[in-house]
N, C-alpha and C. Protein backbone atom coordinates (compact mmCIF):
# COMPACT_ATOMS: atom_id res chain seq x y z
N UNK A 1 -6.52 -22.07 -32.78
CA UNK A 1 -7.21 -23.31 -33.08
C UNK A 1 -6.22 -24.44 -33.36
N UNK A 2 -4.87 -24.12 -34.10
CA UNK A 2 -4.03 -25.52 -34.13
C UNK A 2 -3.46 -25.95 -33.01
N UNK A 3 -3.21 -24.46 -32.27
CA UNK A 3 -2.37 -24.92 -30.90
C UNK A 3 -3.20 -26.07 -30.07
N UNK A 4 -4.86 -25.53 -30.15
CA UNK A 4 -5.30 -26.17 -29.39
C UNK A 4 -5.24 -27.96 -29.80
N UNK A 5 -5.37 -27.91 -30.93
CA UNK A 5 -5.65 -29.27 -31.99
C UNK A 5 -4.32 -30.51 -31.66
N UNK A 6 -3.10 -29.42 -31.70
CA UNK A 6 -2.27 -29.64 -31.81
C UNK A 6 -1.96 -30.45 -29.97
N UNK A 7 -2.19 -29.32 -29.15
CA UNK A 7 -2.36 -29.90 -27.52
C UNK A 7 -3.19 -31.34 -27.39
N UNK A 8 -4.03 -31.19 -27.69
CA UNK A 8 -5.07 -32.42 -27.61
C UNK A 8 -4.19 -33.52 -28.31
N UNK A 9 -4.13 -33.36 -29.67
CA UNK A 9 -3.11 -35.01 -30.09
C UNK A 9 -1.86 -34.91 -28.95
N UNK A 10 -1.20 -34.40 -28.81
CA UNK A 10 -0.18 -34.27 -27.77
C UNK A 10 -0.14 -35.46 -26.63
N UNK A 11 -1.23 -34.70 -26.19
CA UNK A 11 -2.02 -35.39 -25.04
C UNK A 11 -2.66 -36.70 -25.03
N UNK A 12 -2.89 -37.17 -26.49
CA UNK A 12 -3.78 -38.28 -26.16
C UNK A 12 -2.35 -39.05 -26.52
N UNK A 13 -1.72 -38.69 -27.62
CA UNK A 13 -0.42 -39.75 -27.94
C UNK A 13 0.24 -39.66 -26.55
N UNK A 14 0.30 -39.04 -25.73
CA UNK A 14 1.32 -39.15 -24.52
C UNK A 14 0.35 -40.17 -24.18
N UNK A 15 -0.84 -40.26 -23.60
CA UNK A 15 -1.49 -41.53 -22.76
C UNK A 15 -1.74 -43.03 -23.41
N UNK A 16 -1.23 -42.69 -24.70
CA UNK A 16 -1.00 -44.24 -25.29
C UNK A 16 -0.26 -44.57 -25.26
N UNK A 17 1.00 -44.12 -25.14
CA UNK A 17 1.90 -43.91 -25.10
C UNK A 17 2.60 -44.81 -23.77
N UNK A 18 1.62 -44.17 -22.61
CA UNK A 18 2.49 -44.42 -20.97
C UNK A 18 1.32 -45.60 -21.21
N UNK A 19 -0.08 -46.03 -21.82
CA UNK A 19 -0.42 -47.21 -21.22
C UNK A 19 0.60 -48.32 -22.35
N UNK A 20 0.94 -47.69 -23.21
CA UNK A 20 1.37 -48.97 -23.56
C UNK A 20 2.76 -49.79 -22.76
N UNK A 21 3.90 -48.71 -22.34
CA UNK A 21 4.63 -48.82 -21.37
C UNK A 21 4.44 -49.83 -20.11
N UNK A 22 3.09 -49.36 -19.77
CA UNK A 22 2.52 -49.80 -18.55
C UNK A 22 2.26 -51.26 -18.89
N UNK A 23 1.92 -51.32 -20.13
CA UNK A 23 1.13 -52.93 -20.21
C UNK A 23 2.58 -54.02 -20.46
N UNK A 24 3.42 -53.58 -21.54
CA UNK A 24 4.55 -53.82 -21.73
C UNK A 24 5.67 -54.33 -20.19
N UNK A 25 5.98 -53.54 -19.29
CA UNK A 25 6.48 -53.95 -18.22
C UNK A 25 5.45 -55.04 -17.31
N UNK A 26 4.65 -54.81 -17.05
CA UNK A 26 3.26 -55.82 -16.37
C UNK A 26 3.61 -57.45 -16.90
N UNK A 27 3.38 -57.27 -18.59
CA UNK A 27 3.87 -58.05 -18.93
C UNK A 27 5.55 -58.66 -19.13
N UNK A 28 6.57 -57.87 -19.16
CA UNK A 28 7.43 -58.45 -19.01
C UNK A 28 8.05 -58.70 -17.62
N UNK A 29 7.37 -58.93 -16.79
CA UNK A 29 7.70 -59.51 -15.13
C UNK A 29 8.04 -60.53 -14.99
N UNK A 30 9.10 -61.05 -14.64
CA UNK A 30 9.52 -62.12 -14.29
C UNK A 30 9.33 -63.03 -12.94
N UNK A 31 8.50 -64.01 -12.88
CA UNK A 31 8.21 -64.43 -11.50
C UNK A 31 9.05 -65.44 -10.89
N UNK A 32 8.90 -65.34 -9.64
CA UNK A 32 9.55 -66.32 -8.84
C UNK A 32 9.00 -66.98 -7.85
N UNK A 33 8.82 -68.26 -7.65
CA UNK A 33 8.00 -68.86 -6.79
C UNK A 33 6.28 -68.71 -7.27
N UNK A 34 6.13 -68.24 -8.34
CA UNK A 34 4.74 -67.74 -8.38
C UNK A 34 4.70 -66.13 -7.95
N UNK A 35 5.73 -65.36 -7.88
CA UNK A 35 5.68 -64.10 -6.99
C UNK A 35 6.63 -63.01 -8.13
N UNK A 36 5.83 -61.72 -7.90
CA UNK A 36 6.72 -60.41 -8.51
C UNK A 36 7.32 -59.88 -7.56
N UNK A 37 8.70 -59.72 -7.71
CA UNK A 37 9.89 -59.42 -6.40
C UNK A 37 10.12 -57.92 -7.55
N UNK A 38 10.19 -56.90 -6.75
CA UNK A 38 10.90 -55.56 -7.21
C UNK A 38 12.30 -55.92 -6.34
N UNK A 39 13.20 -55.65 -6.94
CA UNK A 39 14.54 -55.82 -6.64
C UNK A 39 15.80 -55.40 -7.50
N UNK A 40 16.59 -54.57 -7.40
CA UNK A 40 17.19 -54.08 -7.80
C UNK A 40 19.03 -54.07 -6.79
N UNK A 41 20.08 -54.30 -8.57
CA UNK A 41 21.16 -54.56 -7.75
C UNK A 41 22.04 -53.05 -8.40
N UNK A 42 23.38 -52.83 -7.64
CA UNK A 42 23.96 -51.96 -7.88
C UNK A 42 25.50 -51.54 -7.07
N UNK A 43 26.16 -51.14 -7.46
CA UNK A 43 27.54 -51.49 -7.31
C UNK A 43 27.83 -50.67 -5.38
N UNK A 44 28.56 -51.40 -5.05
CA UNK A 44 29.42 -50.83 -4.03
C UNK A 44 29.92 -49.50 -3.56
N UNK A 45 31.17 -49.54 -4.55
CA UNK A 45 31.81 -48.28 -4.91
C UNK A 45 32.39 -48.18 -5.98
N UNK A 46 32.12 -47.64 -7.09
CA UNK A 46 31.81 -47.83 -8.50
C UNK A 46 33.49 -47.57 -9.15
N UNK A 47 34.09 -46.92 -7.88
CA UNK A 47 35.55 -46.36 -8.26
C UNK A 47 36.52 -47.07 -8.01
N UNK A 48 36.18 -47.93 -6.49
CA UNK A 48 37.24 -48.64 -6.01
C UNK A 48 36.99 -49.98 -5.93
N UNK A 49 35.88 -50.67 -6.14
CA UNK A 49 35.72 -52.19 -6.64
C UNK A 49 34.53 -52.29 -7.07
N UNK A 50 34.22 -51.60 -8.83
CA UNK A 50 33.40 -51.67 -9.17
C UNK A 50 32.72 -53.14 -9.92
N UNK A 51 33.27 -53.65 -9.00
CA UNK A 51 32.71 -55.84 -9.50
C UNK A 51 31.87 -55.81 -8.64
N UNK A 52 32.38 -55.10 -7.12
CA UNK A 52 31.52 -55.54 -6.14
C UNK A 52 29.94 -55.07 -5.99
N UNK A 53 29.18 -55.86 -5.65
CA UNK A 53 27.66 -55.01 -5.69
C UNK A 53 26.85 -56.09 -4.73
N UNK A 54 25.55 -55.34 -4.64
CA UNK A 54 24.60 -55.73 -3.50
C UNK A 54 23.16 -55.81 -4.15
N UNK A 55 22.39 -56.73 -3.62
CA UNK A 55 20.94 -56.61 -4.33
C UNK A 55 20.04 -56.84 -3.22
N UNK A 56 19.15 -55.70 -3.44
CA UNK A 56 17.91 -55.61 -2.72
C UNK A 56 16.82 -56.23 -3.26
N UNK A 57 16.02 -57.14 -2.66
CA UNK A 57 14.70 -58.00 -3.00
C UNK A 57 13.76 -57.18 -2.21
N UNK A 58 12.89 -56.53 -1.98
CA UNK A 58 11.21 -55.94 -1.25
C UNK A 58 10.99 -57.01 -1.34
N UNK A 59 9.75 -57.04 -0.45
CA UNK A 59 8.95 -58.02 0.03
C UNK A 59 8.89 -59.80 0.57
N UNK A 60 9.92 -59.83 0.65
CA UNK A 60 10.65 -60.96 0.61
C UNK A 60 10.03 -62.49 1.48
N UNK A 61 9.28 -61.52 2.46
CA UNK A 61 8.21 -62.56 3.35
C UNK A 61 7.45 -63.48 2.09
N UNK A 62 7.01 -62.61 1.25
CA UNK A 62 6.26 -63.66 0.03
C UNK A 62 6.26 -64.84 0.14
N UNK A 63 8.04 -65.49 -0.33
CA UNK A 63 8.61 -66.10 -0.59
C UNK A 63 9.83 -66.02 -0.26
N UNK A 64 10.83 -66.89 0.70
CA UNK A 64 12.04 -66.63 0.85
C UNK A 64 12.64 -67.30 -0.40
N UNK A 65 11.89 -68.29 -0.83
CA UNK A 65 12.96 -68.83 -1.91
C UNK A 65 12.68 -68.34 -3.16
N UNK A 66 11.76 -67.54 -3.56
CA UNK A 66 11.25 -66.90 -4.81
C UNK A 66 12.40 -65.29 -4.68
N UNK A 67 12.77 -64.95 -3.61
CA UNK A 67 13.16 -63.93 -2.96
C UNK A 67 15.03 -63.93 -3.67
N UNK A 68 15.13 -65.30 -2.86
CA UNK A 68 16.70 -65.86 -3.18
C UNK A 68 16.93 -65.84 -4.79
N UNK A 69 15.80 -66.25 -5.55
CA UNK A 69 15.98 -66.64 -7.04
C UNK A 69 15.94 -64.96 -7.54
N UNK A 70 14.77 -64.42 -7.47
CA UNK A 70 14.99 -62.86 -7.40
C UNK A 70 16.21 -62.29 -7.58
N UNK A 71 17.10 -61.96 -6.56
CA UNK A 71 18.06 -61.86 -6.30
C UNK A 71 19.29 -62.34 -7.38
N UNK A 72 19.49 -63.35 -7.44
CA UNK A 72 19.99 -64.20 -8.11
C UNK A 72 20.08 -64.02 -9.18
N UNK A 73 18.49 -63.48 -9.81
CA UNK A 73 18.43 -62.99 -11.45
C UNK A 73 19.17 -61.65 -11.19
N UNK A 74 19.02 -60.72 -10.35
CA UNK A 74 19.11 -59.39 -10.81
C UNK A 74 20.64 -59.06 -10.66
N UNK A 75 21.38 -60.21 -9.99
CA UNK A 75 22.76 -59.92 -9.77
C UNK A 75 23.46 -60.68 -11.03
N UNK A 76 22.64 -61.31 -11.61
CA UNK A 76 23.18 -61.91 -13.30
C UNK A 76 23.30 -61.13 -14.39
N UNK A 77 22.13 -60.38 -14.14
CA UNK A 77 21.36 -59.11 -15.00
C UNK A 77 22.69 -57.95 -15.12
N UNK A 78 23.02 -58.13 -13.89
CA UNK A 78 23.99 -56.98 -13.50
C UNK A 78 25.38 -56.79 -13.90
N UNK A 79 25.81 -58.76 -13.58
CA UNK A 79 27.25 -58.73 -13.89
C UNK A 79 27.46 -58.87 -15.22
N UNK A 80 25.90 -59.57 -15.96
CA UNK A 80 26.54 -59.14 -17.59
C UNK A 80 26.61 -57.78 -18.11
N UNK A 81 25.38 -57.17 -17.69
CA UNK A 81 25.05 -55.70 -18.62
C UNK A 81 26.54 -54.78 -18.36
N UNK A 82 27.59 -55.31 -17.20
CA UNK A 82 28.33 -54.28 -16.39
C UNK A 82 29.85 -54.62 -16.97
N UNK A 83 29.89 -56.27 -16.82
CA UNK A 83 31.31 -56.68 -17.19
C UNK A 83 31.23 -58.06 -18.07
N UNK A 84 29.73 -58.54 -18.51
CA UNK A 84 29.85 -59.22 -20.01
C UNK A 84 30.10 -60.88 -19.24
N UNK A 85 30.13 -60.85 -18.03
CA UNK A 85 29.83 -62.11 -17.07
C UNK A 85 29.10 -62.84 -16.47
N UNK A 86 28.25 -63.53 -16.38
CA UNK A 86 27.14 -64.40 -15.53
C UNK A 86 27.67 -64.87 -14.29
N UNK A 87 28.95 -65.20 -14.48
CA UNK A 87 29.94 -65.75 -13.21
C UNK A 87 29.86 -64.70 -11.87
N UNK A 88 29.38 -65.54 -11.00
CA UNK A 88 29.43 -64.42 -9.44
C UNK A 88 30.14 -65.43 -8.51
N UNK A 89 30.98 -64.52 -7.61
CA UNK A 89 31.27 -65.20 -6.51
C UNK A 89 30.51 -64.50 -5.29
N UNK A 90 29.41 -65.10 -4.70
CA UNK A 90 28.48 -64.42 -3.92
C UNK A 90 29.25 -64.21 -2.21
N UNK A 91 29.14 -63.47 -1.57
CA UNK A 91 29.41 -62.99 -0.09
C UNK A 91 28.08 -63.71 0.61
N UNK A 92 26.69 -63.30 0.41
CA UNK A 92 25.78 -63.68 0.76
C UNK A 92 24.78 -63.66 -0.15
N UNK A 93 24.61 -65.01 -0.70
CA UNK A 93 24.08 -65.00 -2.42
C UNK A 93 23.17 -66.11 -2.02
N UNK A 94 21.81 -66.40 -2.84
CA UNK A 94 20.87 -66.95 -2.86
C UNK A 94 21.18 -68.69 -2.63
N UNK A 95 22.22 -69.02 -2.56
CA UNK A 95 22.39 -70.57 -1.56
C UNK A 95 23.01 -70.26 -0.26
N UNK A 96 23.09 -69.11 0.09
CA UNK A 96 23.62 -69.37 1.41
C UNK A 96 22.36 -69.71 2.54
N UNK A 97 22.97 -70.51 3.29
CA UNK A 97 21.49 -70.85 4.54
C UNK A 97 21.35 -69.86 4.88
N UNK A 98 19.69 -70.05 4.98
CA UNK A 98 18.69 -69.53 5.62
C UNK A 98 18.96 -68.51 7.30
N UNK A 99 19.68 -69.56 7.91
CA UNK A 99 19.88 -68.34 9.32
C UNK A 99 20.51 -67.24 9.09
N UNK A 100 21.79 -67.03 7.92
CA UNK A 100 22.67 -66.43 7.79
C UNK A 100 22.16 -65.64 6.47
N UNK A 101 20.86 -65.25 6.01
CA UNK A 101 20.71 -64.62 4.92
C UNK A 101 20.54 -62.96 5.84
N UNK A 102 20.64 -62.02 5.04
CA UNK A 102 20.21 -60.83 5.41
C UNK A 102 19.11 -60.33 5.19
N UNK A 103 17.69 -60.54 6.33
CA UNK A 103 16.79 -59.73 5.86
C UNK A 103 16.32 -58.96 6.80
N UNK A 104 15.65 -57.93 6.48
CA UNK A 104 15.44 -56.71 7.43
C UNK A 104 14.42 -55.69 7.07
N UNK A 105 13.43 -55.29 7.44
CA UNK A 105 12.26 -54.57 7.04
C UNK A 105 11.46 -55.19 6.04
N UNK A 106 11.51 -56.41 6.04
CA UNK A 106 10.97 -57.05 4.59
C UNK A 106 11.87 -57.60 3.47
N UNK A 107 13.44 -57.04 3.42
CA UNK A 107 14.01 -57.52 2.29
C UNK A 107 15.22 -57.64 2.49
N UNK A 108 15.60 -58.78 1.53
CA UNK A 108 16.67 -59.69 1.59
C UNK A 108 17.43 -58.78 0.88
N UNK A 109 19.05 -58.85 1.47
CA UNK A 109 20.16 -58.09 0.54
C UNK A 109 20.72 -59.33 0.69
N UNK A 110 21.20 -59.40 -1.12
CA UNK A 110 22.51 -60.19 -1.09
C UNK A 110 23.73 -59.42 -1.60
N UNK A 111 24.62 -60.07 -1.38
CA UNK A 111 25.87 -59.87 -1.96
C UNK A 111 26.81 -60.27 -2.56
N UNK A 112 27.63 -59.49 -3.48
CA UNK A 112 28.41 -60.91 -4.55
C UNK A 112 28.99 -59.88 -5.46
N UNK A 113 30.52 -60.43 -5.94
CA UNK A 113 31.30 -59.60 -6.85
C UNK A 113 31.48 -60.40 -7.94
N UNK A 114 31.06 -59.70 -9.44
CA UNK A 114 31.19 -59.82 -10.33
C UNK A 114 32.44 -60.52 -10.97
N UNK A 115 32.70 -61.43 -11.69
CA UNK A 115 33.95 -61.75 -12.02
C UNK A 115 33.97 -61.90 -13.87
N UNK A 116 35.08 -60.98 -14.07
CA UNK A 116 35.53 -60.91 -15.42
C UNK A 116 35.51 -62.00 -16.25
N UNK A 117 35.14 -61.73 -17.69
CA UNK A 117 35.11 -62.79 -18.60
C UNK A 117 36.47 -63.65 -18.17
């Protein structure tokens, strides 16, 4: 009888648990253009120029310029949490023109190496 008692709170604290999670991220989304870009950045080669990194934007048709800003945040996001910098020198970073951006199946990669405090 406790096991069971015990299963049941288990269970219900786990699902308050993941909705509160759920509501929490929903709400902390950051938009661009009016638009939620999933996009995520991440290093090169973490051994041999770990400044350097690349960011993937999904969906990017949305908005190309909500896409670019996207981007833009998550490679800021990156170079502080990584090396304590906001400073990027971009390869192919959210001002470069339009003909010359990289997109492909839907999403824009940029590129850009981190630069030390």
């Amino acid at each position: 009888m406790k096991t069971m008692k015990f299963s049941t709170f288990a269970g219900l604290a786990g699902l308050v648990l993941i909705s509160a999670c759920a509501a929490a991220s929903s709400e902390d989304r950051v938009l661009f253009d009016g638009q939620y870009f999933r996009a995520k950045a991440k290093s090169v080669d973490k051994r041999k120029t770990p400044t350097e990194f690349t960011v993937v934007v999904r969906n990017a048709s949305a908005s190309i310029d909500g896409a670019r800003e996207a981007g833009r945040f998550e490679g800021t996001k990156f170079c502080i949490q990584n090396f304590g910098s906001s400073r990027i020198v971009w390869k192919v970073g959210p001002d470069t023109e339009p003909q010359n951006l990289r997109i492909s199946d839907d999403k824009l990669t940029l590129a850009g190496t981190c630069q030390r405090p």
